[in-house]
C-alpha atoms as a PDB file:
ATOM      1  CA  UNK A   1       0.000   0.000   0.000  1.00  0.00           C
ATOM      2  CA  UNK A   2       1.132   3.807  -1.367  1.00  0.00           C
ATOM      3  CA  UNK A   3       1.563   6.151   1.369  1.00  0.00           C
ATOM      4  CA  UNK A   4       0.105   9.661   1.109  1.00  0.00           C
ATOM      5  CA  UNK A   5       3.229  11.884   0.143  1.00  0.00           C
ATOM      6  CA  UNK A   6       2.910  14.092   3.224  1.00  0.00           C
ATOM      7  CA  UNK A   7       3.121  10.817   5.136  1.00  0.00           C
ATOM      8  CA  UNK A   8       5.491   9.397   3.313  1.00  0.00           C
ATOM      9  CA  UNK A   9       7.846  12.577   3.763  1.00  0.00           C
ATOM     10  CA  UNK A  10       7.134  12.489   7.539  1.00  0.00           C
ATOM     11  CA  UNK A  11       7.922   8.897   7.185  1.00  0.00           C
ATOM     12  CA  UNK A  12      11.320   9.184   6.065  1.00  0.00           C
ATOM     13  CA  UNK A  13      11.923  12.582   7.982  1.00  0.00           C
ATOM     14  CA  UNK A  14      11.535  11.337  11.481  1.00  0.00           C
ATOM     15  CA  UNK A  15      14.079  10.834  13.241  1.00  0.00           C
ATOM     16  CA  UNK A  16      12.644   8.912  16.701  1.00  0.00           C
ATOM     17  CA  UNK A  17      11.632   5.631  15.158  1.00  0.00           C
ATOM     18  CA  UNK A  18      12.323   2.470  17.069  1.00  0.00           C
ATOM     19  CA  UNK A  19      13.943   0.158  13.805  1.00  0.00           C
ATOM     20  CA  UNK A  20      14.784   2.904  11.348  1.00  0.00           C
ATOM     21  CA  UNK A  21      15.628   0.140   9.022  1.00  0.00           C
ATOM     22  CA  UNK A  22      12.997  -1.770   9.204  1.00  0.00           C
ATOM     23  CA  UNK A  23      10.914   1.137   8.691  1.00  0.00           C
ATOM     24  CA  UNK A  24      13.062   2.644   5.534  1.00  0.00           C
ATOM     25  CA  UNK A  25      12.902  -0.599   3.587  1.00  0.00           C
ATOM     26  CA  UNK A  26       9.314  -1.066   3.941  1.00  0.00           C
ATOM     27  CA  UNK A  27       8.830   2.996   2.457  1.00  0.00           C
ATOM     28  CA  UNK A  28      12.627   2.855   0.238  1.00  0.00           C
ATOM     29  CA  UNK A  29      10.293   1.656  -3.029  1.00  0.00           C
ATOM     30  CA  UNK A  30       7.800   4.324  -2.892  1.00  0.00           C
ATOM     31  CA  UNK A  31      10.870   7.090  -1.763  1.00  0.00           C
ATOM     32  CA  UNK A  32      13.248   6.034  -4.656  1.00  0.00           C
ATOM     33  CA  UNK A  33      10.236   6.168  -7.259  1.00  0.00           C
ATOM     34  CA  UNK A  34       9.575   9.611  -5.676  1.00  0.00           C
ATOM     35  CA  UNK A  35      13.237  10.781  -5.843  1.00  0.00           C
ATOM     36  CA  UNK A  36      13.542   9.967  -9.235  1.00  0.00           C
ATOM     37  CA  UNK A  37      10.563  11.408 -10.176  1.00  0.00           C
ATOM     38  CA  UNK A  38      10.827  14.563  -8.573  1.00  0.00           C
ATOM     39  CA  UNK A  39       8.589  14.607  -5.924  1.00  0.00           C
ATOM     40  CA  UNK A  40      10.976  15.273  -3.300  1.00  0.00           C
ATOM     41  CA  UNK A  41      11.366  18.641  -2.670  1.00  0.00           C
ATOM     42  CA  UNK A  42      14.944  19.426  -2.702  1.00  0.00           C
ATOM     43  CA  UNK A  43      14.771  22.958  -0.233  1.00  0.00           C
ATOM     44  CA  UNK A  44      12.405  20.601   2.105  1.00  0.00           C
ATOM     45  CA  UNK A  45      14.234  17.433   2.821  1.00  0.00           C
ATOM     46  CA  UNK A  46      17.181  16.403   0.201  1.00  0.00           C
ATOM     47  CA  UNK A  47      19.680  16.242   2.933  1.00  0.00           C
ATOM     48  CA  UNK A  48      17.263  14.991   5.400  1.00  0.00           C
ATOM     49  CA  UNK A  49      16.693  11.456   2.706  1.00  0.00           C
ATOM     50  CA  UNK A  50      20.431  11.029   2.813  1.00  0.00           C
ATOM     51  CA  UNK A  51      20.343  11.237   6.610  1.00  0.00           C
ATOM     52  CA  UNK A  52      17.431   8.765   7.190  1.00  0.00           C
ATOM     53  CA  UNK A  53      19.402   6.219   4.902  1.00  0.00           C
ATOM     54  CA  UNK A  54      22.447   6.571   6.881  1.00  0.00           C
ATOM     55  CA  UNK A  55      20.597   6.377  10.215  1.00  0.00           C
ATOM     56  CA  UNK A  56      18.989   3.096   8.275  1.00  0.00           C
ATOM     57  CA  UNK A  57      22.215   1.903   8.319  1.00  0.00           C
ATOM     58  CA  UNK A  58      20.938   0.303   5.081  1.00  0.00           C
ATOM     59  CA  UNK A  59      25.468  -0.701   4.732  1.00  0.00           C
ATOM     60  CA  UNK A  60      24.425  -3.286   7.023  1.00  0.00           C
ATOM     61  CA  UNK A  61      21.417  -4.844   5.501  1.00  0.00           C
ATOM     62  CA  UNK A  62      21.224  -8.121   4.440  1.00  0.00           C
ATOM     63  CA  UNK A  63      23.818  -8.109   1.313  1.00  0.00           C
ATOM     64  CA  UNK A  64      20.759  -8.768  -1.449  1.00  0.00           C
ATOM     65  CA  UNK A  65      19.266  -4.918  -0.238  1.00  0.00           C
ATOM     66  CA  UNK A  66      22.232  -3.761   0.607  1.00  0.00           C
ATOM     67  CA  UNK A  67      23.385  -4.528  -2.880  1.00  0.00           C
ATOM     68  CA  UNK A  68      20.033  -3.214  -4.639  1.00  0.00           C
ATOM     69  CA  UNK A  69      20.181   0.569  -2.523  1.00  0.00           C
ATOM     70  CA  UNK A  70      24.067   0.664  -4.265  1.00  0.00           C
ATOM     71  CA  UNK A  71      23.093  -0.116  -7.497  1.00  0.00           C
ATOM     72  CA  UNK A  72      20.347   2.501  -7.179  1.00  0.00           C
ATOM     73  CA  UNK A  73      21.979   5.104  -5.375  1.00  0.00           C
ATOM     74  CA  UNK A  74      24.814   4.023  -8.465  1.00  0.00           C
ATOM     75  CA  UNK A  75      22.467   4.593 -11.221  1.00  0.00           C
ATOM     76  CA  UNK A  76      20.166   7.392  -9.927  1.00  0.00           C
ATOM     77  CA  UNK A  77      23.949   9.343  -9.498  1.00  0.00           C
ATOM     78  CA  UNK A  78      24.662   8.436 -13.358  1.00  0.00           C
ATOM     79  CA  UNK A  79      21.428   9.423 -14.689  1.00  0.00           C
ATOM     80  CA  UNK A  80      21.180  12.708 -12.754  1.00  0.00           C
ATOM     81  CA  UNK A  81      24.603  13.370 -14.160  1.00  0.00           C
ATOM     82  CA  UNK A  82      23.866  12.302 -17.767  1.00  0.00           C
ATOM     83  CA  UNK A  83      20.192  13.460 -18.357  1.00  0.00           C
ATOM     84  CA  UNK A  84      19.883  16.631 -19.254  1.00  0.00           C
ATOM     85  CA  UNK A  85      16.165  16.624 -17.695  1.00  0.00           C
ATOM     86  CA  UNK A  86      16.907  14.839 -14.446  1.00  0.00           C
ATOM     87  CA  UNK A  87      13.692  15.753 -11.959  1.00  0.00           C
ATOM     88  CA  UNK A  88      16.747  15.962  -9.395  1.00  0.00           C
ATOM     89  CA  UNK A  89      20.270  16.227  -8.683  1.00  0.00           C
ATOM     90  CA  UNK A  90      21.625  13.059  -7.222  1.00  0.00           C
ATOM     91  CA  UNK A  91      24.342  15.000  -5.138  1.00  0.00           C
ATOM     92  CA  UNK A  92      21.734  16.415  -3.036  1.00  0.00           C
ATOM     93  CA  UNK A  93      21.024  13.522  -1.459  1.00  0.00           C
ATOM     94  CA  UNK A  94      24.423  11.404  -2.101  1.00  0.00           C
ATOM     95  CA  UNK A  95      27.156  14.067  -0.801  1.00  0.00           C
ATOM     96  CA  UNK A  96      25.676  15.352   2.247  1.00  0.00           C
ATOM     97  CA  UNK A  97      25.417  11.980   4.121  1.00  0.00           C
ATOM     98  CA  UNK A  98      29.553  11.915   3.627  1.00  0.00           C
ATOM     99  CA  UNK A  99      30.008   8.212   4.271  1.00  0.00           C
ATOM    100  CA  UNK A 100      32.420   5.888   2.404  1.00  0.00           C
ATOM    101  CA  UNK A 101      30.297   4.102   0.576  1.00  0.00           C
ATOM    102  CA  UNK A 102      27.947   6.990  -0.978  1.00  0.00           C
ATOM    103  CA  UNK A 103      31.835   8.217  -2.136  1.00  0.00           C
ATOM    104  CA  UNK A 104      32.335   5.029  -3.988  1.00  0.00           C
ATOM    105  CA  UNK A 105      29.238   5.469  -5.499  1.00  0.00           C
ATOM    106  CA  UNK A 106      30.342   9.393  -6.531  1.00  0.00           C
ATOM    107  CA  UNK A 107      33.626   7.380  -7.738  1.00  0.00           C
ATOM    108  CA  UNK A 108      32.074   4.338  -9.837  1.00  0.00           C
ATOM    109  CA  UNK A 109      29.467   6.938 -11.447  1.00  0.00           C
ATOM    110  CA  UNK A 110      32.715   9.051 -12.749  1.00  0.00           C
ATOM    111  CA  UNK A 111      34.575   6.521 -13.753  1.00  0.00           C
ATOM    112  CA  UNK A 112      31.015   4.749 -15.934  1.00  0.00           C
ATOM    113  CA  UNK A 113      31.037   9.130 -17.117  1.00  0.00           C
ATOM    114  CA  UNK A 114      34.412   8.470 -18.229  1.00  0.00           C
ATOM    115  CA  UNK A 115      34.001   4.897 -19.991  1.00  0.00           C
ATOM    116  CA  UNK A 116      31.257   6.239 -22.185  1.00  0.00           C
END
């Protein structure tokens, strides 16, 4: 079931819930499909999605989601990069949370830039 978008903001933006992982992957579907899509509002929250992920501590997920948020997080970076009408940057969300493996995914998106 679809959350609301005002619910699914408040979702993502708290900050107090008990299993913020648990909690993240049940709403990370409906949030990616939002981010790409531009329903995010980048002066409300941008930041604040790259925050909730790392609070997720979605690096220590089982390895089959931890693997799919990487490849996402990999090819959202790429396309915002390469599409000329991208709904949203990627860095807004990928180089505030400042953690090694967001910078790998900065990295492995240049170097795929670089290959093409």
């Amino acid at each position: 079931m679809e959350l609301d978008p005002d619910l699914l903001r408040r979702t993502w933006w708290a900050t107090d819930w008990d299993d913020e992982a648990s909690v993240l992957r049940r709403i990370l579907p409906q949030l990616a499909s939002a981010l790409v899509n531009g329903e995010v509002m980048p002066m409300i929250g941008m930041m604040d999605v790259g925050r909730s992920l790392t609070r997720a501590g979605w690096q220590h997920w089982p390895a089959d989601q931890t693997d799919a948020v990487h490849r996402f997080l990999n090819a959202w970076w790429v396309s915002s990069l390469t599409s000329p009408d991208a709904a949203v940057p990627a860095y807004g969300v990928v180089d505030p949370v400042g953690n090694d493996r967001l910078r790998c995914v900065r990295l492995s998106a240049a170097a795929a830039l670089r290959a093409q």
